[in-house]
C-alpha atoms as a PDB file:
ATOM      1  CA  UNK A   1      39.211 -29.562 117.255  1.00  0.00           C
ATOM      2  CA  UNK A   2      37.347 -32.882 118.315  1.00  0.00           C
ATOM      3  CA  UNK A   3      38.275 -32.128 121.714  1.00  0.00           C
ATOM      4  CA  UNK A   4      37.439 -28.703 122.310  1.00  0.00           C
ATOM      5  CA  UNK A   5      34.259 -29.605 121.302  1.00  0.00           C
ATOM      6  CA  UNK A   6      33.883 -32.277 123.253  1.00  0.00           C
ATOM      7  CA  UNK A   7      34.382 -29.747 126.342  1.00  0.00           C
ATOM      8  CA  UNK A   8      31.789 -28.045 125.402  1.00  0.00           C
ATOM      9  CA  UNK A   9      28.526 -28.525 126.642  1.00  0.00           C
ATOM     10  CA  UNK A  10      26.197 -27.518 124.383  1.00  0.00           C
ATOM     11  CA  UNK A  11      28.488 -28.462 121.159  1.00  0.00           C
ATOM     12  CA  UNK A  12      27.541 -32.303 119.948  1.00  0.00           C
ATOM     13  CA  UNK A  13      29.480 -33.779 117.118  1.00  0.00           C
ATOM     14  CA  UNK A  14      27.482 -34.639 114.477  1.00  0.00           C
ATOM     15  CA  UNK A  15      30.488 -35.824 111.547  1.00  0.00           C
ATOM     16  CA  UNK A  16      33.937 -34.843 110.623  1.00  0.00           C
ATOM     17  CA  UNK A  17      34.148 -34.586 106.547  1.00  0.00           C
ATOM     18  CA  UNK A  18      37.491 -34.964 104.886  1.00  0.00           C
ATOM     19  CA  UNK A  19      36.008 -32.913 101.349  1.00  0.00           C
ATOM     20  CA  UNK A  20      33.532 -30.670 100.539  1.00  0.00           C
ATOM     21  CA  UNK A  21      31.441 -33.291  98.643  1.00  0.00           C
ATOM     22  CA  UNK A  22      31.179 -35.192 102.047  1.00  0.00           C
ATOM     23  CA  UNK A  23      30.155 -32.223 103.608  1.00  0.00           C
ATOM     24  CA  UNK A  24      27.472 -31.664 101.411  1.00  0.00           C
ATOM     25  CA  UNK A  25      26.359 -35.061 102.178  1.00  0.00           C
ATOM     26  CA  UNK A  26      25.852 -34.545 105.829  1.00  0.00           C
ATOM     27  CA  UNK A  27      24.259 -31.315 105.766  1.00  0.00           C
ATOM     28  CA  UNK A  28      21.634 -32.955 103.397  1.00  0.00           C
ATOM     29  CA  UNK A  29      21.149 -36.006 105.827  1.00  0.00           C
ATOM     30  CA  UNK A  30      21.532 -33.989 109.303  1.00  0.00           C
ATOM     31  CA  UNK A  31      20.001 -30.666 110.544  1.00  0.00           C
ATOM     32  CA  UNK A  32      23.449 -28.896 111.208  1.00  0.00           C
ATOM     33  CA  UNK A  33      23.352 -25.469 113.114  1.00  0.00           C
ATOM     34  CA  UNK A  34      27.013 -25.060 113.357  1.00  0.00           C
ATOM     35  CA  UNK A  35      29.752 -26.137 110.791  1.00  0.00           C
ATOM     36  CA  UNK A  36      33.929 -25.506 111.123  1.00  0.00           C
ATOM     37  CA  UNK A  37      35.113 -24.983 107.872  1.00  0.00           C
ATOM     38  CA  UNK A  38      38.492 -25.289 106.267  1.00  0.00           C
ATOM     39  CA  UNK A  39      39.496 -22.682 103.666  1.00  0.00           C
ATOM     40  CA  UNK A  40      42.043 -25.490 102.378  1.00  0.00           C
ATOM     41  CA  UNK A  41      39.546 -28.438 100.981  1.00  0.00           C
ATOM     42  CA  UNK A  42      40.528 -31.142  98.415  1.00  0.00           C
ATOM     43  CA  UNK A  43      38.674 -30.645  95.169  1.00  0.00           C
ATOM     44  CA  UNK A  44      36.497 -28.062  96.208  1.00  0.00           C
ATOM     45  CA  UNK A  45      38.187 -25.375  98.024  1.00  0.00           C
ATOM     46  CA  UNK A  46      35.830 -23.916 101.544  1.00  0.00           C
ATOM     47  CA  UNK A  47      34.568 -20.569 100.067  1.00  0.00           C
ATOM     48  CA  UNK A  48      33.790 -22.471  97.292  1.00  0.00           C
ATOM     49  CA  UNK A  49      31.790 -24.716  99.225  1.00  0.00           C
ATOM     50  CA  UNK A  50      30.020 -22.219 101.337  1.00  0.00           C
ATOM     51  CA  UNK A  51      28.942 -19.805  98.158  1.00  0.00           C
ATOM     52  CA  UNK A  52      27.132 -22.999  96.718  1.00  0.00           C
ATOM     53  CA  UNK A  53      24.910 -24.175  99.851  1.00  0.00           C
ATOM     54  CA  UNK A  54      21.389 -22.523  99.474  1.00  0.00           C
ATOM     55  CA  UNK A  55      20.943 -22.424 102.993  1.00  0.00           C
ATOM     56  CA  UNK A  56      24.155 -22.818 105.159  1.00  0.00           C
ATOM     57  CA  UNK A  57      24.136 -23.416 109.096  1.00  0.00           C
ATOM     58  CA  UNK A  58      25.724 -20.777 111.309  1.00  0.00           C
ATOM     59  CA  UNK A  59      30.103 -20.982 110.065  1.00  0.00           C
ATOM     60  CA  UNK A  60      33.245 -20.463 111.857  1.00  0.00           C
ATOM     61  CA  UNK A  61      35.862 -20.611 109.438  1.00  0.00           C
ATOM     62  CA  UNK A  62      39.222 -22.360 110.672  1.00  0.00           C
ATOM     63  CA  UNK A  63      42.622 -21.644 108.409  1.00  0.00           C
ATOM     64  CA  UNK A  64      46.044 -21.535 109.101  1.00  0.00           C
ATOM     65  CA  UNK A  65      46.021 -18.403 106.380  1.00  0.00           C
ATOM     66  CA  UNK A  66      45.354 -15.060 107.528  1.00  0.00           C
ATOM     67  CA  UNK A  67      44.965 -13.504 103.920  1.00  0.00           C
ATOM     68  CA  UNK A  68      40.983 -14.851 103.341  1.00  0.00           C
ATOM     69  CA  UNK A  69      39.843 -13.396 106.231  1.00  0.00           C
ATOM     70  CA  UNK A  70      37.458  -9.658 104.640  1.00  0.00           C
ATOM     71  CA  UNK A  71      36.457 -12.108 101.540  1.00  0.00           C
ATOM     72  CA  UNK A  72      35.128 -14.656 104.172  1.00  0.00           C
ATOM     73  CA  UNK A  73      33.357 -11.918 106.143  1.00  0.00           C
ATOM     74  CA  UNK A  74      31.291 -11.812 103.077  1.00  0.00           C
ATOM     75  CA  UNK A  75      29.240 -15.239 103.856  1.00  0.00           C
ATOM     76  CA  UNK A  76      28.059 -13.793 107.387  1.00  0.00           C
ATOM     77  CA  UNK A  77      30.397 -16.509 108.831  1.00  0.00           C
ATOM     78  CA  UNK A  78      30.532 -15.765 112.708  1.00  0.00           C
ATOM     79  CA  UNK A  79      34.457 -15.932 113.394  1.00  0.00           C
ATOM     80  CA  UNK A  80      37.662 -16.501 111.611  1.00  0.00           C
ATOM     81  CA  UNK A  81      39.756 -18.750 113.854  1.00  0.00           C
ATOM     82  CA  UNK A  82      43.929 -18.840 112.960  1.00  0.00           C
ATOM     83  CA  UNK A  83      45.565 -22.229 113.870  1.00  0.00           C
ATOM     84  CA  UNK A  84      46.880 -23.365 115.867  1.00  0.00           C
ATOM     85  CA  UNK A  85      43.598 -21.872 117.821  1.00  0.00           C
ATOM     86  CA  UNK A  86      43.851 -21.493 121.760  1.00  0.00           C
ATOM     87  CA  UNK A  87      40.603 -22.498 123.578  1.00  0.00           C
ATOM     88  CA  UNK A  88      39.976 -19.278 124.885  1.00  0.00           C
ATOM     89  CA  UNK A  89      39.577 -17.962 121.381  1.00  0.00           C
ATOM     90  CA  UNK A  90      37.555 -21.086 120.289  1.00  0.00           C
ATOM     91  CA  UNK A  91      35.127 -20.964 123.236  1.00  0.00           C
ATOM     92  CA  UNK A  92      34.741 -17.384 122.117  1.00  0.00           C
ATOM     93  CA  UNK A  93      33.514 -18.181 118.709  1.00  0.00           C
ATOM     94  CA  UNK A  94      31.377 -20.851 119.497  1.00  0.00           C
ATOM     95  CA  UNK A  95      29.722 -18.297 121.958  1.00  0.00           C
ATOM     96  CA  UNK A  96      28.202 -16.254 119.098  1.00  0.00           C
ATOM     97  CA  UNK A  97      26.599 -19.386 117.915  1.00  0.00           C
ATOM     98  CA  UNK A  98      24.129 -19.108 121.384  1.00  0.00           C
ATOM     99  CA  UNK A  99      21.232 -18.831 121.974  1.00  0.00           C
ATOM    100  CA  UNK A 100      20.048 -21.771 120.781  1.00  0.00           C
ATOM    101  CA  UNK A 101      17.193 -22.774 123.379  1.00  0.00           C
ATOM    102  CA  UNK A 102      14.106 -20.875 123.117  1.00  0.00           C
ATOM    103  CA  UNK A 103      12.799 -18.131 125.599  1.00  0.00           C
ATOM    104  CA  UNK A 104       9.250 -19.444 127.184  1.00  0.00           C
ATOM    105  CA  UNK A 105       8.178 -15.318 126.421  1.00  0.00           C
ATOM    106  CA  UNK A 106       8.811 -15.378 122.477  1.00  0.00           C
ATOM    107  CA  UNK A 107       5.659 -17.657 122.474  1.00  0.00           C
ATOM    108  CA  UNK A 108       3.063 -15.506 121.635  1.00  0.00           C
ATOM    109  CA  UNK A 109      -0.805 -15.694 124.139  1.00  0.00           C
ATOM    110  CA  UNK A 110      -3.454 -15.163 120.858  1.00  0.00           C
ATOM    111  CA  UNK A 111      -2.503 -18.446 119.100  1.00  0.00           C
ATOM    112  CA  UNK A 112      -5.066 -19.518 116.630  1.00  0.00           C
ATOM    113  CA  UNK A 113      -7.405 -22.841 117.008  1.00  0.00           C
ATOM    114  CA  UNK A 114      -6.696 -23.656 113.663  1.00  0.00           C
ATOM    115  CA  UNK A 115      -3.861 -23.644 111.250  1.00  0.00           C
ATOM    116  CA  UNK A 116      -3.631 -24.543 107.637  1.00  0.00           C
ATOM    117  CA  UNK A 117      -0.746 -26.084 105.454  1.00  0.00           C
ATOM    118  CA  UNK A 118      -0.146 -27.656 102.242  1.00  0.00           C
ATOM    119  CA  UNK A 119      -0.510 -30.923 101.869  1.00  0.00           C
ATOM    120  CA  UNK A 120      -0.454 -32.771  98.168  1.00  0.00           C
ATOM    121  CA  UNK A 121      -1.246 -29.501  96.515  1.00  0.00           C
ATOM    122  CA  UNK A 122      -4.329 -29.172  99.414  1.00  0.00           C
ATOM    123  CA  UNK A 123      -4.585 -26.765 101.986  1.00  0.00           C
ATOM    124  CA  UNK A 124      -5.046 -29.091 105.143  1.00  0.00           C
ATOM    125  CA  UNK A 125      -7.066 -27.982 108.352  1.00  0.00           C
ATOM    126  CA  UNK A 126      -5.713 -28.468 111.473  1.00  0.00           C
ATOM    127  CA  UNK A 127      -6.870 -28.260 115.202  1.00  0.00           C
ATOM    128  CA  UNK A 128      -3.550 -26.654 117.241  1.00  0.00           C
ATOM    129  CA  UNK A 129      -5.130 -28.607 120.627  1.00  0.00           C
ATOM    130  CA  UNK A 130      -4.954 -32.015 119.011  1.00  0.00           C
ATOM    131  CA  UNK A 131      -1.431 -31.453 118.192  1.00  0.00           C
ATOM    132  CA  UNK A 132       1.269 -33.985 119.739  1.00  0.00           C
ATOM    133  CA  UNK A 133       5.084 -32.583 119.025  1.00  0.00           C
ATOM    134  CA  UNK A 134       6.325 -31.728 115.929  1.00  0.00           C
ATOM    135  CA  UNK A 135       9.326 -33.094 113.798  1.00  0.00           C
ATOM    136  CA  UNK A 136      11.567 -31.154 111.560  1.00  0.00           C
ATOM    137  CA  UNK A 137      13.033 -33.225 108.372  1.00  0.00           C
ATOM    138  CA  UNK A 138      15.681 -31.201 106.439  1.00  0.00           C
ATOM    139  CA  UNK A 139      13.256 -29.185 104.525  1.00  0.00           C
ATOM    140  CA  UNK A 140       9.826 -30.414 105.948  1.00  0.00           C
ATOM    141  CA  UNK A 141       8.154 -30.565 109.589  1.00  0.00           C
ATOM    142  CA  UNK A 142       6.152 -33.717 110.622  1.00  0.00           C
ATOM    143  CA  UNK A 143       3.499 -32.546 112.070  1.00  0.00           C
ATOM    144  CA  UNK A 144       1.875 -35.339 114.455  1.00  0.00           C
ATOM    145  CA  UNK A 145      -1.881 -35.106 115.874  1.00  0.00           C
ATOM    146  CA  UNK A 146      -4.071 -37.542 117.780  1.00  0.00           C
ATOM    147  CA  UNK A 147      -5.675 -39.270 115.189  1.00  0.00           C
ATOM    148  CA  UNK A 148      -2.832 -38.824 112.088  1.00  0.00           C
ATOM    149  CA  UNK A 149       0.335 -37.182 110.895  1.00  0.00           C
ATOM    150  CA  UNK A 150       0.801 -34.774 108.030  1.00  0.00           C
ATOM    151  CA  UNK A 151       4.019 -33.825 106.640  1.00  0.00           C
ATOM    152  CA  UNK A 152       4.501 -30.350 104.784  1.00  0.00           C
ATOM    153  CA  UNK A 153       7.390 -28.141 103.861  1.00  0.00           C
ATOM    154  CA  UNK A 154       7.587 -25.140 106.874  1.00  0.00           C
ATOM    155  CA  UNK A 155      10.302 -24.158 109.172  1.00  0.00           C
ATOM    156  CA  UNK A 156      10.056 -25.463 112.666  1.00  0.00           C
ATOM    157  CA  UNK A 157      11.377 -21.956 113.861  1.00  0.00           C
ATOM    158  CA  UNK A 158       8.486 -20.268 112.265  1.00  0.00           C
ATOM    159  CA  UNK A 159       5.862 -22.411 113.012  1.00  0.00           C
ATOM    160  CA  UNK A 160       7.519 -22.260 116.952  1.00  0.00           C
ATOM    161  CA  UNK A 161       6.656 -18.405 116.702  1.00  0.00           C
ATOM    162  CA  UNK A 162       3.211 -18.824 116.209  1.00  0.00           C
ATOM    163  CA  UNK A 163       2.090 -21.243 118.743  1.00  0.00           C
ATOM    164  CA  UNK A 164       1.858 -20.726 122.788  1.00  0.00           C
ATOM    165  CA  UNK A 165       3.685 -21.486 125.703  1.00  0.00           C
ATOM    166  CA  UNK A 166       2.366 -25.100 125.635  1.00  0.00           C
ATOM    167  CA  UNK A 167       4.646 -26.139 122.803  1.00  0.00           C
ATOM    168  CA  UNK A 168       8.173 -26.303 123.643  1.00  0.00           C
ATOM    169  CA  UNK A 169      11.228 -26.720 121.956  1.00  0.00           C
ATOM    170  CA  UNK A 170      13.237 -29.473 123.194  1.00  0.00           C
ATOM    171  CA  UNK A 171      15.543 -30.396 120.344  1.00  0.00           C
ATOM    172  CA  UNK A 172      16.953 -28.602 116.929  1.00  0.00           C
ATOM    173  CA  UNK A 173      14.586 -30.643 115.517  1.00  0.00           C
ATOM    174  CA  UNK A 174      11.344 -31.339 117.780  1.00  0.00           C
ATOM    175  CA  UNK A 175       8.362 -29.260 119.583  1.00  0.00           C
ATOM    176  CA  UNK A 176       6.190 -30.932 122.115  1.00  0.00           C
ATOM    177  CA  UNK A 177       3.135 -29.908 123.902  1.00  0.00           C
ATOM    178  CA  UNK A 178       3.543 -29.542 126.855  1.00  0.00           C
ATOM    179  CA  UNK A 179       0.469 -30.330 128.385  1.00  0.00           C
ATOM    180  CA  UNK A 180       0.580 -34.040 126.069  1.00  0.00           C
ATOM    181  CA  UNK A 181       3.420 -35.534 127.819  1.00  0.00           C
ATOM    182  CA  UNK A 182       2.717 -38.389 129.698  1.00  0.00           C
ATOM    183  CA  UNK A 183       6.138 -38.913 131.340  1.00  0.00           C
ATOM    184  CA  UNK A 184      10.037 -37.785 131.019  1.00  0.00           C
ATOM    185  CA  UNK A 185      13.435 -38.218 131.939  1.00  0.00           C
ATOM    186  CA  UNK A 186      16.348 -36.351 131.533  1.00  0.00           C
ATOM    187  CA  UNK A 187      17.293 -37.793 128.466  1.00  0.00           C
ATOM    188  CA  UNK A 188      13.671 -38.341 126.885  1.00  0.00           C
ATOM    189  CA  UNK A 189       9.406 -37.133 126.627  1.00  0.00           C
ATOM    190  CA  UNK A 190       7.442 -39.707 126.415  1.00  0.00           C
ATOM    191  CA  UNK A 191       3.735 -38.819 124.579  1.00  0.00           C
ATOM    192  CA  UNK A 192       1.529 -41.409 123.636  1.00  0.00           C
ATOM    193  CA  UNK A 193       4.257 -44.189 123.432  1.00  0.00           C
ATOM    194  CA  UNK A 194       6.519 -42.042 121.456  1.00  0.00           C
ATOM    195  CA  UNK A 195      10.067 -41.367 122.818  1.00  0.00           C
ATOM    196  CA  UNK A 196      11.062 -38.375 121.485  1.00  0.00           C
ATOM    197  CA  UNK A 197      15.123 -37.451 122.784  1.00  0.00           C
ATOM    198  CA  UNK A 198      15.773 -33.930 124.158  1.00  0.00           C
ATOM    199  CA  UNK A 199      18.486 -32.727 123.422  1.00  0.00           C
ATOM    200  CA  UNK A 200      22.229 -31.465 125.056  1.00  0.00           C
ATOM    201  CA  UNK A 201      21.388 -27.939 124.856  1.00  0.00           C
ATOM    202  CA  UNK A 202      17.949 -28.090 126.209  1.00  0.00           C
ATOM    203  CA  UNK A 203      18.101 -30.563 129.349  1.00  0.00           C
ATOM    204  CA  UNK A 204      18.317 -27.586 132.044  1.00  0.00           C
ATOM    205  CA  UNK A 205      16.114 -25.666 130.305  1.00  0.00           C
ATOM    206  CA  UNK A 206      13.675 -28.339 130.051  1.00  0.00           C
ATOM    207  CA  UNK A 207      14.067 -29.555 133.095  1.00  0.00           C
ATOM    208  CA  UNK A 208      13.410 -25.979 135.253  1.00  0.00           C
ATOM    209  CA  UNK A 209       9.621 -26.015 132.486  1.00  0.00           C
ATOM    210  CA  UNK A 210       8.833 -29.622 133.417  1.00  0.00           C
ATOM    211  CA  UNK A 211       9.015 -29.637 137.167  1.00  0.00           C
ATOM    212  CA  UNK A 212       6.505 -28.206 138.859  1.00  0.00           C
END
């Protein structure tokens, strides 16, 4: 499995877990959108597993056993690969994982000056212009302005609905604006002195938005 995934581009390998209570370790450290998962785990068996995560990344189950195959369906997973699996059928499944990079024209053109969030129990003002990238963390988002940071509990995917064209999403787990970065690479932004990576799945993407 390590290799096919290696030949793809736009899969990066983030751990390989032996258990289910490993497993559970990562996805609480790491923003995961894609997990290959055993039905045949020590201690806690894969279903098992799956029923008990409150919010689960995208799942393609691998199993050498044919027979859990409906009862899996039942957890939304995206494919149900039989070893020994072919790589044809795995670059299938990891297809339906896509698209993961953002379309410039789900932006929306009204955005709001202002937004507000909870911070501390307040509601916290802020000004969408003086906004620098953002930063998800597991549950959270960072957001980072020009004169300080706040940190509340949102969805990066939601908030990236709301704000325009200027923001762009150039990792699972960071927005920039566009019109704040002082210089890039095709590994990196650069805004304000903060390197902030972009990542495998974006670089073309980025790339085509950035040069002009």
């Amino acid at each position: 499995m390590k290799d096919y995934i290696q030949q793809i581009p736009f899969l990066e390998l983030i751990a390989v877990c032996n258990d289910a209570i490993s497993a559970m370790q990562k996805l609480n450290e790491n923003q995961i959108d894609l997990m290959f998962l055993d039905i045949h785990l020590p201690k806690i068996k894969g279903l098992d597993f799956l029923s008990a995560i409150k919010n689960p990344p995208k799942v393609i189950i691998t199993t050498a056993y044919h027979e859990f195959a409906v009862e899996s369906y039942q957890y939304q997973v995206l494919d149900y690969l039989l070893k020994p699996i072919a790589f044809e059928r795995f670059v299938a499944a990891v297809q339906k994982a896509l698209p993961i990079a953002p379309k410039p024209e789900s932006h929306i053109t009204n955005q709001p000056e202002s937004l507000f969030f909870t911070v501390n129990k307040k509601r916290a003002k802020i000004q969408v212009d003086e906004i620098l990238y953002i930063e998800s963390q597991k549950e959270n988002i960072k957001i980072v302005l020009k004169e300080r940071t706040i940190i509340t509990r949102h969805s990066i995917s939601e908030l990236e609905k709301i704000l325009s064209s200027d923001f762009i999403r150039i990792h699972r787990s960071f927005i920039v604006s566009k019109s704040k970065i002082d210089f890039f690479d095709s590994q990196s932004v650069e805004i304000q002195g903060n390197q902030i990576p972009i990542g495998r799945n974006y670089k073309d993407y980025i790339k085509n938005l950035l040069e002009y």
